[in-house]
C-alpha atoms as a PDB file:
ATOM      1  CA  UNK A   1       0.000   0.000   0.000  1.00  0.00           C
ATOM      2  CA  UNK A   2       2.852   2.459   1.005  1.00  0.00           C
ATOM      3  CA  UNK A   3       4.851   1.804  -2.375  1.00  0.00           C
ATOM      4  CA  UNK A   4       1.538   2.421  -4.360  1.00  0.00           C
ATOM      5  CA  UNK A   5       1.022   5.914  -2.548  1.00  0.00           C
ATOM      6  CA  UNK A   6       4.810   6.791  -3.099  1.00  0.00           C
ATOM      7  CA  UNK A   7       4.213   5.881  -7.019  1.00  0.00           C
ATOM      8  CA  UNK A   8       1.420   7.639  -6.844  1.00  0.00           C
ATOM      9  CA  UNK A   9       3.120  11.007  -5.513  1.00  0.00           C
ATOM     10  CA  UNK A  10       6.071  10.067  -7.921  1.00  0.00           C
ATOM     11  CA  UNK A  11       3.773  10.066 -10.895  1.00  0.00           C
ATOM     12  CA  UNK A  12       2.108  13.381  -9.052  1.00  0.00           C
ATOM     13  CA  UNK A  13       4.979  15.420  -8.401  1.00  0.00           C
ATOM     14  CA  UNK A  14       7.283  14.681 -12.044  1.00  0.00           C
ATOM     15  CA  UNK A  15       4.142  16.888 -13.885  1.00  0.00           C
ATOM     16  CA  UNK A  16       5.030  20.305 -14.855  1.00  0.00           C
ATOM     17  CA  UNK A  17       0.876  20.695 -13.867  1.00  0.00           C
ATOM     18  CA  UNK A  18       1.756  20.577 -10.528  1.00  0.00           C
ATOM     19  CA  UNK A  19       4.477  23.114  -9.708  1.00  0.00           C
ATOM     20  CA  UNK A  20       2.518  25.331 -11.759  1.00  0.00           C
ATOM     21  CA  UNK A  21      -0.306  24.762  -9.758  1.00  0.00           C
ATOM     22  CA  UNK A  22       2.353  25.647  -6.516  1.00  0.00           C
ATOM     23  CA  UNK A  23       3.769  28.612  -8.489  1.00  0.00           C
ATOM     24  CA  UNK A  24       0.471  29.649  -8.738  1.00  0.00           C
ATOM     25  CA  UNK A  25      -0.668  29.332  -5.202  1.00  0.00           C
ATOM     26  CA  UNK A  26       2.557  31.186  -4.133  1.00  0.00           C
ATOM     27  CA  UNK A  27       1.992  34.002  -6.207  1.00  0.00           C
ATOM     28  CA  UNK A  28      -1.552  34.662  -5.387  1.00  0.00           C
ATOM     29  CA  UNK A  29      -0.186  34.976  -1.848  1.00  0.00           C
ATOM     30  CA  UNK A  30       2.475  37.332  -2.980  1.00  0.00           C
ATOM     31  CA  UNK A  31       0.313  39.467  -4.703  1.00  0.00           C
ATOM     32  CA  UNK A  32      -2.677  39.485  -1.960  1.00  0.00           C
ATOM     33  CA  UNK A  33      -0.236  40.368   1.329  1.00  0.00           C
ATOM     34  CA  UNK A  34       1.632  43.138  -0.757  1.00  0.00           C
ATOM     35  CA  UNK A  35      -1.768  44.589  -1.842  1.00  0.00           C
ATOM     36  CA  UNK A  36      -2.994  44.689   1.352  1.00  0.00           C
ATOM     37  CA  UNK A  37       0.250  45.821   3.444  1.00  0.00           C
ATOM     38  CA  UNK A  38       0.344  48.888   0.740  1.00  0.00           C
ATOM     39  CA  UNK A  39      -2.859  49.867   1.508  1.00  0.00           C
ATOM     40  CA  UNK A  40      -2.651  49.013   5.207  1.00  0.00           C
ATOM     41  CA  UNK A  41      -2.587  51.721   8.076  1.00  0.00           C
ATOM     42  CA  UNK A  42       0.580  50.304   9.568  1.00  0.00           C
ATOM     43  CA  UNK A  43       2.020  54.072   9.365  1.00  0.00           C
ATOM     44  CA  UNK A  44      -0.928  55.433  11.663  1.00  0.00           C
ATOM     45  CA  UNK A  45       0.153  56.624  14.769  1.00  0.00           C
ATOM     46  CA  UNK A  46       0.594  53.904  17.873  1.00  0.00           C
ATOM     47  CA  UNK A  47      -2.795  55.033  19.737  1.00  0.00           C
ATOM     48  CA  UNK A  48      -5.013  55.451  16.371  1.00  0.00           C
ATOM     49  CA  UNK A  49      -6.329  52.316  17.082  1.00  0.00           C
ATOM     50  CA  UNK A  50      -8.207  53.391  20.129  1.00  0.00           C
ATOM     51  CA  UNK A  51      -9.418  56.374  18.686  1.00  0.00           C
ATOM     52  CA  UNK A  52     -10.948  54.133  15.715  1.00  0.00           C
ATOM     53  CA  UNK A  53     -12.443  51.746  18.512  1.00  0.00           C
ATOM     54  CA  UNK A  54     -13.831  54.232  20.204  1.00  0.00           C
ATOM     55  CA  UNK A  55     -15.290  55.955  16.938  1.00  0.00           C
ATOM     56  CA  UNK A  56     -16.503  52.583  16.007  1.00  0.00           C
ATOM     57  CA  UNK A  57     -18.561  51.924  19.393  1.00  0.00           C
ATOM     58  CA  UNK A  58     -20.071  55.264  19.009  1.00  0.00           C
ATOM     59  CA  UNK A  59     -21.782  54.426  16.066  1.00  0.00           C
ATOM     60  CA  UNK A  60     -22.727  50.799  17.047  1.00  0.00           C
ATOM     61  CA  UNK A  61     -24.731  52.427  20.169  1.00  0.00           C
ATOM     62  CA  UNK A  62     -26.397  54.532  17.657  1.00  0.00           C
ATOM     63  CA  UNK A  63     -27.422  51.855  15.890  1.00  0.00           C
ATOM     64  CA  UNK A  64     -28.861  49.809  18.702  1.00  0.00           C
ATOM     65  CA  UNK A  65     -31.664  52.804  18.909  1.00  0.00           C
ATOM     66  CA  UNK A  66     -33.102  51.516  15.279  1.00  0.00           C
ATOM     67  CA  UNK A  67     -36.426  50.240  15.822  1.00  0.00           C
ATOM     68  CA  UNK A  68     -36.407  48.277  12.764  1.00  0.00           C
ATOM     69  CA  UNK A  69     -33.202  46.801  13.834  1.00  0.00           C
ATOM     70  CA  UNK A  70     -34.013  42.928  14.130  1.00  0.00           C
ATOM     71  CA  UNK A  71     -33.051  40.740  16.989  1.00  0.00           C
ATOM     72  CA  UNK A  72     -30.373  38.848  15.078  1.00  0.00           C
ATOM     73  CA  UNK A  73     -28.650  42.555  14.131  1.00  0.00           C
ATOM     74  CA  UNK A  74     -28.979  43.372  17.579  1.00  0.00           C
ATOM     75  CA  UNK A  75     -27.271  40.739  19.518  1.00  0.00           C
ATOM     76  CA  UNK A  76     -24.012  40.908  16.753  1.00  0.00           C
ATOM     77  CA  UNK A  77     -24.020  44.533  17.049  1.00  0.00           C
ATOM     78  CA  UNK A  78     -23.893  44.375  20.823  1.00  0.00           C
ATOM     79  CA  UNK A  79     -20.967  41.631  20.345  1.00  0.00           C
ATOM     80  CA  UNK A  80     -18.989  44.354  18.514  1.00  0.00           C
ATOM     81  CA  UNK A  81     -19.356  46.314  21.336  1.00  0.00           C
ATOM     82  CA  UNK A  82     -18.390  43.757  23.792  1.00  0.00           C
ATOM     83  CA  UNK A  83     -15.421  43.283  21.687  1.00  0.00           C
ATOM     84  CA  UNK A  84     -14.361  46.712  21.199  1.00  0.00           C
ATOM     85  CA  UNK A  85     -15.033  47.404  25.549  1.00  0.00           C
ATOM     86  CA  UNK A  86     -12.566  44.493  25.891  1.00  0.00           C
ATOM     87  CA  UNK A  87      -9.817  45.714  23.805  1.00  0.00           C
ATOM     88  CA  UNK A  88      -9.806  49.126  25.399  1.00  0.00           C
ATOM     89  CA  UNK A  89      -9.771  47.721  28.708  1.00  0.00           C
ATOM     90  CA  UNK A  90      -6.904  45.207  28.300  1.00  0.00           C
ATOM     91  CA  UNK A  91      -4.860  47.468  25.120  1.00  0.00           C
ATOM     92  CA  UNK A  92      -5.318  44.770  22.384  1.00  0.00           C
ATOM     93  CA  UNK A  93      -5.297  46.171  19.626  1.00  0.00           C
ATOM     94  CA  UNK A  94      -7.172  45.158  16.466  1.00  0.00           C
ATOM     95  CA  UNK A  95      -5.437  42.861  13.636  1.00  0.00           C
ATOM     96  CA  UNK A  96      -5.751  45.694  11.196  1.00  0.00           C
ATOM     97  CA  UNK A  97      -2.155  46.858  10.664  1.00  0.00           C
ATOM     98  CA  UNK A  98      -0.888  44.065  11.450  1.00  0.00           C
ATOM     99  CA  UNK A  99       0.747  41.230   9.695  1.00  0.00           C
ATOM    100  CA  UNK A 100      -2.143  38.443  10.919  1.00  0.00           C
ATOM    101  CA  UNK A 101      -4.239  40.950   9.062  1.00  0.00           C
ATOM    102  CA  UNK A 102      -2.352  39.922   5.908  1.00  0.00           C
ATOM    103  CA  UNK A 103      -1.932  36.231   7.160  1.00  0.00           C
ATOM    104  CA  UNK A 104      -5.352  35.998   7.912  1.00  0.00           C
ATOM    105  CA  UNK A 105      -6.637  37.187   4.528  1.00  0.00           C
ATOM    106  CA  UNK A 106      -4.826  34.507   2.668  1.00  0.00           C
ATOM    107  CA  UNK A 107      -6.571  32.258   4.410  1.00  0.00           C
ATOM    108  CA  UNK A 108      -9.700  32.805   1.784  1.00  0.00           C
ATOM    109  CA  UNK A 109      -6.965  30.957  -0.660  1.00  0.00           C
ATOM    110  CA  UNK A 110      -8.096  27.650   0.420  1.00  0.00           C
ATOM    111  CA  UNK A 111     -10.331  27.533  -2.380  1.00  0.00           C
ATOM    112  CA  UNK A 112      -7.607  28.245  -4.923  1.00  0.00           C
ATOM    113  CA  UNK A 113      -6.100  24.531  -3.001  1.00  0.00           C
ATOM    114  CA  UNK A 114      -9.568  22.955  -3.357  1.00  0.00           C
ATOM    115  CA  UNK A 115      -9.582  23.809  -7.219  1.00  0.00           C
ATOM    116  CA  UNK A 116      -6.132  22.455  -7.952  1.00  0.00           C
ATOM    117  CA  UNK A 117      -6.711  19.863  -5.739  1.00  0.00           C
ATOM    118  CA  UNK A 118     -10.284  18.698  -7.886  1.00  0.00           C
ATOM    119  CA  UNK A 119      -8.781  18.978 -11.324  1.00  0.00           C
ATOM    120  CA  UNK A 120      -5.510  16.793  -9.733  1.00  0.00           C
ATOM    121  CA  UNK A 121      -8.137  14.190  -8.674  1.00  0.00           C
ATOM    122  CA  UNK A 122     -10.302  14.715 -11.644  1.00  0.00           C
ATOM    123  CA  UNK A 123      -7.858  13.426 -13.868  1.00  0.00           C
ATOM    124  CA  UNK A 124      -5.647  10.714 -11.651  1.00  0.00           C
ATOM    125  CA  UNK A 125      -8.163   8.095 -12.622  1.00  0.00           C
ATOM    126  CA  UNK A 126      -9.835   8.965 -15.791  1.00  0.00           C
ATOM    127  CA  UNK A 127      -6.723   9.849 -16.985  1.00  0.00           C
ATOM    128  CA  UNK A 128      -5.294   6.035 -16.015  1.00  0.00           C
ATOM    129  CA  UNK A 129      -8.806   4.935 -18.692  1.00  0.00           C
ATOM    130  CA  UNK A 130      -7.953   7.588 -21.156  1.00  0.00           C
ATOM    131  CA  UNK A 131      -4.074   6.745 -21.697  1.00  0.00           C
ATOM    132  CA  UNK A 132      -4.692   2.433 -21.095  1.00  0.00           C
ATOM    133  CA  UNK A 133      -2.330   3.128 -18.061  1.00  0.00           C
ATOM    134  CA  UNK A 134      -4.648   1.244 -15.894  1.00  0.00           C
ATOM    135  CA  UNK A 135      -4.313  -2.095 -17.289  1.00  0.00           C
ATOM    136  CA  UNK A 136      -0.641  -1.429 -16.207  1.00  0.00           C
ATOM    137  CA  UNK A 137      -2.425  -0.687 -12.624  1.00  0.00           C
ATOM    138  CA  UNK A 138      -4.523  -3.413 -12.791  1.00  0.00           C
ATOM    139  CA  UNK A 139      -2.158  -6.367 -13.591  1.00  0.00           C
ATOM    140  CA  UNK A 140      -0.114  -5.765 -10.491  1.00  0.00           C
ATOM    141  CA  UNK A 141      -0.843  -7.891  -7.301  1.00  0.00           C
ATOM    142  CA  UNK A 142      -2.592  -4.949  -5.627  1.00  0.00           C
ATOM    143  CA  UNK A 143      -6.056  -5.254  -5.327  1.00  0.00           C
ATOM    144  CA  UNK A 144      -8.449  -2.810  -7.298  1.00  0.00           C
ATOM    145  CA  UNK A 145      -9.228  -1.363  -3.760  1.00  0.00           C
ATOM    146  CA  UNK A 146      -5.301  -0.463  -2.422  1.00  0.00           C
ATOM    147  CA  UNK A 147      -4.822   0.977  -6.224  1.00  0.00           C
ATOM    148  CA  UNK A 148      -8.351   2.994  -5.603  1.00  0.00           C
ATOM    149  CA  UNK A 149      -7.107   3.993  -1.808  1.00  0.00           C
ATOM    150  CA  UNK A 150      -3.812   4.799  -2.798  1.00  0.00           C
ATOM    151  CA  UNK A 151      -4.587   7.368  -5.778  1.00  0.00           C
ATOM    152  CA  UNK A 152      -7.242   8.983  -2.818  1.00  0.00           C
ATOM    153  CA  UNK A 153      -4.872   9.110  -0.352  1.00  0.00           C
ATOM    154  CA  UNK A 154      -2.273  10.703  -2.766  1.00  0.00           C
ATOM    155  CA  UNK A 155      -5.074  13.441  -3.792  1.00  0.00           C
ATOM    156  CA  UNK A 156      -5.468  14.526   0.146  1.00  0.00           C
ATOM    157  CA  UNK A 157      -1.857  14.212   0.637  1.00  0.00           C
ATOM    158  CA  UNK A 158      -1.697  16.869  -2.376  1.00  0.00           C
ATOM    159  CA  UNK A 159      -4.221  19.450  -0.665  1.00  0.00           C
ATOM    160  CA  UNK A 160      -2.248  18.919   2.564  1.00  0.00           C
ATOM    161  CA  UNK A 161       1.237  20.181   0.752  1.00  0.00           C
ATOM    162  CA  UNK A 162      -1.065  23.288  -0.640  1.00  0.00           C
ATOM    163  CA  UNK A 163      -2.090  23.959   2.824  1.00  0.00           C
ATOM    164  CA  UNK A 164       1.412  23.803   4.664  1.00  0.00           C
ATOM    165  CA  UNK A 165       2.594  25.926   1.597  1.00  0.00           C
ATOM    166  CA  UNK A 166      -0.064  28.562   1.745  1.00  0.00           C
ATOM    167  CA  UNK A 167       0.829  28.638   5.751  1.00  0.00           C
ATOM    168  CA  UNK A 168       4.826  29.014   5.494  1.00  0.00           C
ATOM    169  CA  UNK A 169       4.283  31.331   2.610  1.00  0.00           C
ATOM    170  CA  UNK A 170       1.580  34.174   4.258  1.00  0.00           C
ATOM    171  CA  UNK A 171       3.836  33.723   7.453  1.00  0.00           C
ATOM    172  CA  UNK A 172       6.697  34.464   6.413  1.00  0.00           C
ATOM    173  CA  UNK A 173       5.851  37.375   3.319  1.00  0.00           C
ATOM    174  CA  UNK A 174       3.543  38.592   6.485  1.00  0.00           C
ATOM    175  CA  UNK A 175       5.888  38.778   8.821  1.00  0.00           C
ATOM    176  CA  UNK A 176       8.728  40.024   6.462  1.00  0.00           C
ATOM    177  CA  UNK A 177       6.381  43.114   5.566  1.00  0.00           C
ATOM    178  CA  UNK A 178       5.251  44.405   8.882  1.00  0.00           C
ATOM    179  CA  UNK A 179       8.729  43.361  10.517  1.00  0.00           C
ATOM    180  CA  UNK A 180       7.033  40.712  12.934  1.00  0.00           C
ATOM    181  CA  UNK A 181       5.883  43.298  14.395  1.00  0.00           C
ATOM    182  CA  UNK A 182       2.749  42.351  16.925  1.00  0.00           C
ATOM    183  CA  UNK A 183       3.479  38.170  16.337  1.00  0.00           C
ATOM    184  CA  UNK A 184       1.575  37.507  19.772  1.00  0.00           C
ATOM    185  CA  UNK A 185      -1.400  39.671  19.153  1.00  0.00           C
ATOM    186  CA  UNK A 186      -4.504  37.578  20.566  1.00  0.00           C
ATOM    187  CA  UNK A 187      -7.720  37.062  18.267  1.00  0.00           C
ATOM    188  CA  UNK A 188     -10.612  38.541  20.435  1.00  0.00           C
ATOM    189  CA  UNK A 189     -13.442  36.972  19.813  1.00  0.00           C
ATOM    190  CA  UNK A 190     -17.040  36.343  21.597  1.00  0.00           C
ATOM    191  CA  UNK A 191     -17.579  32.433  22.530  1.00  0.00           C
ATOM    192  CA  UNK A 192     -20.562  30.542  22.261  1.00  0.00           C
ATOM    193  CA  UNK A 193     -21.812  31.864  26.028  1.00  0.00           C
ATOM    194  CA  UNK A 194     -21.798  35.650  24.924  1.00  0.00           C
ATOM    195  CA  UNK A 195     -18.172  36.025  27.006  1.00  0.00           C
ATOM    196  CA  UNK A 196     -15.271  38.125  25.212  1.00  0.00           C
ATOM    197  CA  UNK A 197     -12.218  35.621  25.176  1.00  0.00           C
ATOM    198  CA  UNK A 198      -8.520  35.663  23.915  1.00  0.00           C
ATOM    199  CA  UNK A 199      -7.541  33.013  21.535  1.00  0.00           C
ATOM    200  CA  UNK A 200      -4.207  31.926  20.119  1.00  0.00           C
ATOM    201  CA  UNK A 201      -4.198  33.814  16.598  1.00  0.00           C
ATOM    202  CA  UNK A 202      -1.838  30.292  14.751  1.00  0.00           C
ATOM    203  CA  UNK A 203      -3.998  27.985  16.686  1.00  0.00           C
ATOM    204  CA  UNK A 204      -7.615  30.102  15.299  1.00  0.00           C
ATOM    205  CA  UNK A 205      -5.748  30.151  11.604  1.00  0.00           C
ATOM    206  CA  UNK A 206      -5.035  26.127  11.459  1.00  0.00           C
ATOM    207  CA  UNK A 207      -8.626  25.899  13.052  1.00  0.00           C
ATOM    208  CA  UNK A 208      -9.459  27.683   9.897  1.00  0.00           C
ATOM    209  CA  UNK A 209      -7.754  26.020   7.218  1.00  0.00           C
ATOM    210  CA  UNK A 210      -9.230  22.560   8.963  1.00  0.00           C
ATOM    211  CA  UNK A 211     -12.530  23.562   8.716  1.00  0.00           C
ATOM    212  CA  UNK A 212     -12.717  25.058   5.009  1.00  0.00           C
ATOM    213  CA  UNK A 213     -10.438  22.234   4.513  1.00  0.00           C
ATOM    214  CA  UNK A 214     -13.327  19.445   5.090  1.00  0.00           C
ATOM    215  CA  UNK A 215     -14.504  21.232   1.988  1.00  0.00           C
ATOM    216  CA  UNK A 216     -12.068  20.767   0.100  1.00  0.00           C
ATOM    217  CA  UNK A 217     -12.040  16.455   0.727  1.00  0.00           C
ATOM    218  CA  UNK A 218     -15.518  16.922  -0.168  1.00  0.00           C
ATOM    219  CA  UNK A 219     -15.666  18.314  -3.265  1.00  0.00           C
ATOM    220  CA  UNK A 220     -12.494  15.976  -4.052  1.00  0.00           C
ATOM    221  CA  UNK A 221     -14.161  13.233  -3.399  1.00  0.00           C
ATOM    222  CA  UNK A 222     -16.546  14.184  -5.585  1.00  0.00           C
ATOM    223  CA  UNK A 223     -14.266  15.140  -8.313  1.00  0.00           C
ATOM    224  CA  UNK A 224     -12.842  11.127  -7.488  1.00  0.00           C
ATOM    225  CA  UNK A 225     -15.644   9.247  -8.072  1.00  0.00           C
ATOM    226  CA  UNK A 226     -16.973  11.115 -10.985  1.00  0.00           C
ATOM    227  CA  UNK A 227     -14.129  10.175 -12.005  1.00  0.00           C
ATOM    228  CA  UNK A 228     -14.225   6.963 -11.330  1.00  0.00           C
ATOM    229  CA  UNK A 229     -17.702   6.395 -12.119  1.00  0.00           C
ATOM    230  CA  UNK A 230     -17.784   7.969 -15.541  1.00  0.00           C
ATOM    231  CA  UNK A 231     -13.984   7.329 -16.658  1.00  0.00           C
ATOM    232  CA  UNK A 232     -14.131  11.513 -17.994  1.00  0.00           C
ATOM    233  CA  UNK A 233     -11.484  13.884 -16.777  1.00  0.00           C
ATOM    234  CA  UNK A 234     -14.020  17.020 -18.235  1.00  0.00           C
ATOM    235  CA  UNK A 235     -16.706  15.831 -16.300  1.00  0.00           C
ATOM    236  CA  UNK A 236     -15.635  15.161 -12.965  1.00  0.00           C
ATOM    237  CA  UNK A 237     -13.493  18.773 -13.126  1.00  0.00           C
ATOM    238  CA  UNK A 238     -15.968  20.319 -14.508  1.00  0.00           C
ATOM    239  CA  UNK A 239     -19.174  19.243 -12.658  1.00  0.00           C
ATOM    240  CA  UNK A 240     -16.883  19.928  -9.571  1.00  0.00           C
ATOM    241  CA  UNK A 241     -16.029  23.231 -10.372  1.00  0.00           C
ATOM    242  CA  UNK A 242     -19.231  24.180 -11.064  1.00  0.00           C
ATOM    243  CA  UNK A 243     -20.374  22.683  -7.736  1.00  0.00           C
ATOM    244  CA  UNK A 244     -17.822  24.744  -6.092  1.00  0.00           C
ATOM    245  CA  UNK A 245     -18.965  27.994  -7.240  1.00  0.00           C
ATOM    246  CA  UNK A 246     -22.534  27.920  -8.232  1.00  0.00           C
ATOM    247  CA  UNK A 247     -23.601  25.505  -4.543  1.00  0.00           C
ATOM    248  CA  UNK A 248     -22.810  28.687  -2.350  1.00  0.00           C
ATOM    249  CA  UNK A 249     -25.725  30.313  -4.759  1.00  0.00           C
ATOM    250  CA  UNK A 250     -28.017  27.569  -4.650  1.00  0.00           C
ATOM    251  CA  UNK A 251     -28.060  27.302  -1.062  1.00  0.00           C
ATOM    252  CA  UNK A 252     -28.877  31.284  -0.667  1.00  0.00           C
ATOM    253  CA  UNK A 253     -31.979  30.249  -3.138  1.00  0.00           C
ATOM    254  CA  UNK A 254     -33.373  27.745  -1.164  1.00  0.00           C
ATOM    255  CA  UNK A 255     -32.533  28.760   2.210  1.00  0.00           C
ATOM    256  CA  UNK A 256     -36.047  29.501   3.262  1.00  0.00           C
ATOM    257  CA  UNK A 257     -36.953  25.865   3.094  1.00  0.00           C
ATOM    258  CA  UNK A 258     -36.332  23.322   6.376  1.00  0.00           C
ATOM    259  CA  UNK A 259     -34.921  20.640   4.328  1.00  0.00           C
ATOM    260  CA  UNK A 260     -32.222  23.050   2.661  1.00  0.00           C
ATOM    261  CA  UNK A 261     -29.757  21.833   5.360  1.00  0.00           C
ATOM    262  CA  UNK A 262     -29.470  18.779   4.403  1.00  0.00           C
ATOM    263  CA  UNK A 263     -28.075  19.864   1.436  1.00  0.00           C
ATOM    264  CA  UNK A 264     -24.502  19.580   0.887  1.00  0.00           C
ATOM    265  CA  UNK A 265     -23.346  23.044  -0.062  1.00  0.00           C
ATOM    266  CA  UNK A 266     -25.398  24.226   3.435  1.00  0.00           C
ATOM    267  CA  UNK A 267     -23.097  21.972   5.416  1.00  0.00           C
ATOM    268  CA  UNK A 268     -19.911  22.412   3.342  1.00  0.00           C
ATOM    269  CA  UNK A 269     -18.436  25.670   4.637  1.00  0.00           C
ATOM    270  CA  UNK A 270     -17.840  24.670   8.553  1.00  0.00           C
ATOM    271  CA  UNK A 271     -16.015  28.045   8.924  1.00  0.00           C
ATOM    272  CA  UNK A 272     -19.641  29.429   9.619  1.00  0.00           C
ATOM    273  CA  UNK A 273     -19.634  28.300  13.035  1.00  0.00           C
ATOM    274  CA  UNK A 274     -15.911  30.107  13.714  1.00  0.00           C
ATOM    275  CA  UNK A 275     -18.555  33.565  13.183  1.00  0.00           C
ATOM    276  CA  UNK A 276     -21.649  32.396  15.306  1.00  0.00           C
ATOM    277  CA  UNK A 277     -23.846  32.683  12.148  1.00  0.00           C
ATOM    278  CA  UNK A 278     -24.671  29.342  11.099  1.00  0.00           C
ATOM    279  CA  UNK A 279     -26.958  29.261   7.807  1.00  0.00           C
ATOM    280  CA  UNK A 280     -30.159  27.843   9.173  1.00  0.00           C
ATOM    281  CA  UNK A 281     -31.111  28.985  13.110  1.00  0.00           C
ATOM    282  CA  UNK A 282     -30.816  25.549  15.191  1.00  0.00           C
ATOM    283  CA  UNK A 283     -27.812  24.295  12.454  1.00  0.00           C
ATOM    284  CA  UNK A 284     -24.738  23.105  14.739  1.00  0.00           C
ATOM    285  CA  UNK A 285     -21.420  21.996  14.054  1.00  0.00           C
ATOM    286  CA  UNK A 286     -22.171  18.118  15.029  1.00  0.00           C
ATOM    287  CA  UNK A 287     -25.174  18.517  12.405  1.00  0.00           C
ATOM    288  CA  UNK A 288     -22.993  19.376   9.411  1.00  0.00           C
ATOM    289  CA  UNK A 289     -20.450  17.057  10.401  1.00  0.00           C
ATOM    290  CA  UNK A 290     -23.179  14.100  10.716  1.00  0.00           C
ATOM    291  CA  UNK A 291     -24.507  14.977   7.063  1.00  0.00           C
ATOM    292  CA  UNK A 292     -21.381  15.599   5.612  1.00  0.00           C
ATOM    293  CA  UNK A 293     -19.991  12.165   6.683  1.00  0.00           C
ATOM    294  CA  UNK A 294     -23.367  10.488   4.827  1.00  0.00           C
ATOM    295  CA  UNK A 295     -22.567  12.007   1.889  1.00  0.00           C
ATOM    296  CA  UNK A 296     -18.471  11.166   2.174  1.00  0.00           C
ATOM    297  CA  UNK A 297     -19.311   7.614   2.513  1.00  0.00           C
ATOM    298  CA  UNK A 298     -21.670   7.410  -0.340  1.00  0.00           C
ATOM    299  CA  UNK A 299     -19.472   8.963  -2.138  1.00  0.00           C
ATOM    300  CA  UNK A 300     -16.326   6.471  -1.393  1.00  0.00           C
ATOM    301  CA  UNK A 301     -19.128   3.592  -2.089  1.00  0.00           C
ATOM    302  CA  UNK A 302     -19.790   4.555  -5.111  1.00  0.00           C
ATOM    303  CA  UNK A 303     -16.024   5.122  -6.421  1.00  0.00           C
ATOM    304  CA  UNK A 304     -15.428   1.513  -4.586  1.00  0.00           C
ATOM    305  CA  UNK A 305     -18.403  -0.053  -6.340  1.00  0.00           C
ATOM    306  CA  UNK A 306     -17.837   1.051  -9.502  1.00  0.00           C
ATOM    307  CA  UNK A 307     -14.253   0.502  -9.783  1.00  0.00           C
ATOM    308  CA  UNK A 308     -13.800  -2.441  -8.355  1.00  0.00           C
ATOM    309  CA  UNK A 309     -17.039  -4.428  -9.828  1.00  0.00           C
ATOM    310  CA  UNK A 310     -16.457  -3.056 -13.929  1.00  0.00           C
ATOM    311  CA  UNK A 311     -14.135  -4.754 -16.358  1.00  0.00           C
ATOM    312  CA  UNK A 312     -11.395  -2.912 -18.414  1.00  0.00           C
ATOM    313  CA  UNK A 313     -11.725  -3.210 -21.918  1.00  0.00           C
ATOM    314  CA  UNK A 314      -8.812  -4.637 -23.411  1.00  0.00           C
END
């Protein structure tokens, strides 16, 4: 099993596809931090923070005295306010001139890793059919289910190098920008029982990329047994891809129905929870996990089924 996952990455790693795919990931991240440390306030003067704060929780107690403020509006306003009280009291200053500012915005990247990551899995077993590599698969001692594991494994092995690259990569440009300036600057946030709270800013951005990266083994998965189910590297990309960006609208469509959660793209994007703003009131983390991990395994049966139960044309 270990030597098939090795010739697997061997097979991965020898394409000119891939690196590109890496240059391009780096780049993107080069390109976002600069942007945003050149139009950053990191020359504003040390206390313009707590004038801004201040400023900022002025205007949030204005807006409390809406009447046609809703309940929901209400409670995330007064949250702010929380938030902003607590800084001022303890002299934490907001991430905004900062290089987590920077580090945190590349964190919306992880959907640049689960698109390179679908069209990599999109095309490691159609493209076996296409070519007639797999009756060089096939004739080895393996079984048709350690070949099918092994090319999975090797796909979420891929998204995992993406991820540790986007990390070292925003750190370091990050921190090389703003001089590490502020490196142990807390995340403030408001917890689940309406109490402000410090939290480890590395330990909230891994929580981050762990979360939107469920998505990402999703929609590969996907991309996998299309694959494997329909032998077509265009289809399983593109039905993917398309899943990728057009789910997030088709769940904003349908989100006044009950039975929208169960849908997939409701449940996908587990970074909801990080904000307190689930998409259906009475949605919790355990629920999307639950129907997440029905659809995982359905999808796994069907790439087992079908791979391991047709015959290869000779």
């Amino acid at each position: 099993m270990v030597n098939l996952i090795l010739n697997e990455n061997m097979k991965l790693y020898r394409r000119w596809r891939t690196w590109i795919m890496v240059g391009l990931l780096v780049t993107a991240v080069l390109f976002g931090s600069i942007v945003e440390w050149y139009y950053d306030d990191k020359n504003a003067p040390e206390g313009a923070w707590e004038e801004q704060i201040t400023k900022e929780k002025l205007e949030y107690e204005t807006r409390l005295n809406d009447p046609e403020l809703d309940a929901e509006d209400k409670a995330y306003i007064q949250e702010l306010i929380a938030i902003n009280d607590y800084r001022l009291e303890h002299r934490i200053r907001p991430e905004s001139g900062t290089m987590w500012d920077g580090i945190n915005g590349s964190a919306q990247l992880v959907i640049l890793i689960t698109l390179f990551t679908v069209i990599v899995a999109g095309d490691s077993l159609a493209g076996e059919f296409t070519t007639g590599t797999i009756k060089l698969l096939l004739i080895r001692p393996a079984s048709r289910l350690k070949i099918l594991l092994s090319k999975y494994i090797s796909m979420l092995l891929f998204g995992i190098f993406l991820l540790v690259i986007l990390f070292i990569v925003s750190v370091l440009v990050n921190g090389l920008l703003y001089q590490f300036e502020h490196v142990n600057l807390p995340l403030v946030s408001v917890n689940g029982d309406g109490q402000v709270i410090e939290r480890n800013m590395a330990a909230n951005l891994w929580q981050t990329y762990l979360l939107n990266g469920v998505s990402t083994i999703i929609f590969v998965t996907m991309a996998f047994m299309i694959s494997s189910a329909f032998r077509s590297s265009v289809m399983a990309i593109g039905f993917s891809i398309f899943s990728l960006f057009a789910g997030t609208i088709i769940v904003e469509l349908i989100q006044s129905y009950e039975w929208s959660k169960y849908v997939l793209f409701a449940n996908i994007d587990l970074s909801q929870y990080l904000s307190g703003q689930p998409y259906q009131e009475g949605m919790t983390l355990e629920f999307s996990i639950t129907v997440l991990a029905v659809y995982f395994i359905i999808f796994n049966l069907v790439s087992w089924l079908v791979f391991t139960r047709r015959d290869v044309a000779s």
